[in-house]
Protein backbone atom coordinates (compact mmCIF):
# COMPACT_ATOMS: atom_id res chain seq x y z
CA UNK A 1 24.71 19.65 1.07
CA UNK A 2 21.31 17.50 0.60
CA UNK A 3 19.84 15.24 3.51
CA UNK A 4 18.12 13.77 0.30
CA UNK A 5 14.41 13.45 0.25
CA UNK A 6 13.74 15.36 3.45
CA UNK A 7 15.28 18.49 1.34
CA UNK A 8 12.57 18.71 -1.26
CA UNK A 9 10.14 21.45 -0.61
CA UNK A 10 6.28 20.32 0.26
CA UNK A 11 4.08 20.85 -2.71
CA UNK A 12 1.46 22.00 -0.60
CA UNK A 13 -0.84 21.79 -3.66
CA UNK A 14 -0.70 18.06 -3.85
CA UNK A 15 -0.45 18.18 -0.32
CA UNK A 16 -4.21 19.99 -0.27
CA UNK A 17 -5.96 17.59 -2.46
CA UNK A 18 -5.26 15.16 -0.45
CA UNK A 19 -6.19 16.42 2.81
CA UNK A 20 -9.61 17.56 0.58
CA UNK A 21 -9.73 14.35 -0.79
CA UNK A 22 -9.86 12.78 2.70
CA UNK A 23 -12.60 15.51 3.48
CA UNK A 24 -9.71 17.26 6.21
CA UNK A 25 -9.36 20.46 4.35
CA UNK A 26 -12.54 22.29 4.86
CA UNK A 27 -12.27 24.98 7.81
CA UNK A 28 -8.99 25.49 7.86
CA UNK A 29 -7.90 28.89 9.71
CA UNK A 30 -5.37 29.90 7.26
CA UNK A 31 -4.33 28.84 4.08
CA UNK A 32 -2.33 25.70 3.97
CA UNK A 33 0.69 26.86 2.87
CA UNK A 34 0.87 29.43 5.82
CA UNK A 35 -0.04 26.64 8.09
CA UNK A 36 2.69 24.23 7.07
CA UNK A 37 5.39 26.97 6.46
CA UNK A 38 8.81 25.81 7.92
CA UNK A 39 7.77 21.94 7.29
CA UNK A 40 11.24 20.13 6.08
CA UNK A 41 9.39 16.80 4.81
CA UNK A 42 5.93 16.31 3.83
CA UNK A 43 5.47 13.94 6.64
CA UNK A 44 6.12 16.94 9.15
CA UNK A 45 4.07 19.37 7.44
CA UNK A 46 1.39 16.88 7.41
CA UNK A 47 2.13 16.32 11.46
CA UNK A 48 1.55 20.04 11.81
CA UNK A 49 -2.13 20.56 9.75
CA UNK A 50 -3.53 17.77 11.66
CA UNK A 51 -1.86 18.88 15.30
CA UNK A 52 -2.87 22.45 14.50
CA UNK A 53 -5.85 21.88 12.43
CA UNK A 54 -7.68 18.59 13.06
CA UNK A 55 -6.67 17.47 16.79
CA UNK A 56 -9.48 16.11 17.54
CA UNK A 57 -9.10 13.37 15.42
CA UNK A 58 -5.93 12.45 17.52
CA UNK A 59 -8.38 10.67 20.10
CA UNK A 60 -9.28 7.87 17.58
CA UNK A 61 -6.27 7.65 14.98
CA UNK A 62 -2.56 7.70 15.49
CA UNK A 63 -1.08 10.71 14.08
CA UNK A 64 1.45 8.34 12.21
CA UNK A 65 -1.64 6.27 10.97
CA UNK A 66 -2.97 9.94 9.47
CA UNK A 67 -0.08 10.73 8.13
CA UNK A 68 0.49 7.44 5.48
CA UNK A 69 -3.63 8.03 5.47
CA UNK A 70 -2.90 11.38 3.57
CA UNK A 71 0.11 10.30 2.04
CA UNK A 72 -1.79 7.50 0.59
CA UNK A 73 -4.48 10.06 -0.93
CA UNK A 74 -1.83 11.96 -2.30
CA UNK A 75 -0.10 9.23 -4.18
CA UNK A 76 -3.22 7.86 -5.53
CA UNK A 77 -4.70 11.20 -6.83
CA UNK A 78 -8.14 10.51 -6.49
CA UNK A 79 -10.76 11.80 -4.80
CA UNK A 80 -12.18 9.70 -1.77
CA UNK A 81 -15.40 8.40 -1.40
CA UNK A 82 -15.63 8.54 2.24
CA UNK A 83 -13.49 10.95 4.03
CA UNK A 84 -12.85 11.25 7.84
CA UNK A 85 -15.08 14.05 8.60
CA UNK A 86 -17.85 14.08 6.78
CA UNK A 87 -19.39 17.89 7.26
CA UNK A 88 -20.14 19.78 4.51
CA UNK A 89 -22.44 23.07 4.94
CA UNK A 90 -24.60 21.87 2.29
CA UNK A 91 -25.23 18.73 4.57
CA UNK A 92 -28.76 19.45 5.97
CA UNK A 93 -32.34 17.93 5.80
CA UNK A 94 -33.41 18.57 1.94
CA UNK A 95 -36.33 21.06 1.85
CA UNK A 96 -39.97 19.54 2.06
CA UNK A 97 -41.66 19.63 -0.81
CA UNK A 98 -45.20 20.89 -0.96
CA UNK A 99 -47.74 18.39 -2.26
């Protein structure tokens, strides 16, 4: 018997170009589909990356607001210009140049 939407498995593919889209992917401890594993809506599985990956960010957004944040990403397709961490190893001084 279907629950309807809530009964479609996560893609966690689309669900990971989104989060890397939104610049929340990098770091991760495990690969996302081992993180979200058990998820029963992509809203849930979302819930339980950012709890178990990004909680920090819980102290200045809403977990719901994250959630349609990602969502958002997801349904658009495209990659973000600004994401909500903004680290990237490659982001140090550039090299001086000798003159």
């Amino acid at each position: 018997m279907s629950n309807g939407p809530t009964d479609k498995p996560v893609n966690a593919e689309a669900l990971a170009g989104a989060l890397r889209a939104l610049g929340m992917l990098y770091g991760a401890s495990q690969p996302l589909a081992e993180i979200i594993a058990g998820a029963k809506s992509e809203a849930e599985a979302i819930r339980m990356y950012i709890e178990r990956e990004r909680p920090h960010l819980l102290a200045s957004y809403d977990l719901e607001t994250l959630v349609k944040m990602v969502q958002g990403a997801r349904e658009a397709k495209t990659d973000a210009k600004h994401g909500v961490e903004q680290f990237s190893p490659s982001d140090k001084p550039p090299a001086k140049r000798r003159s």
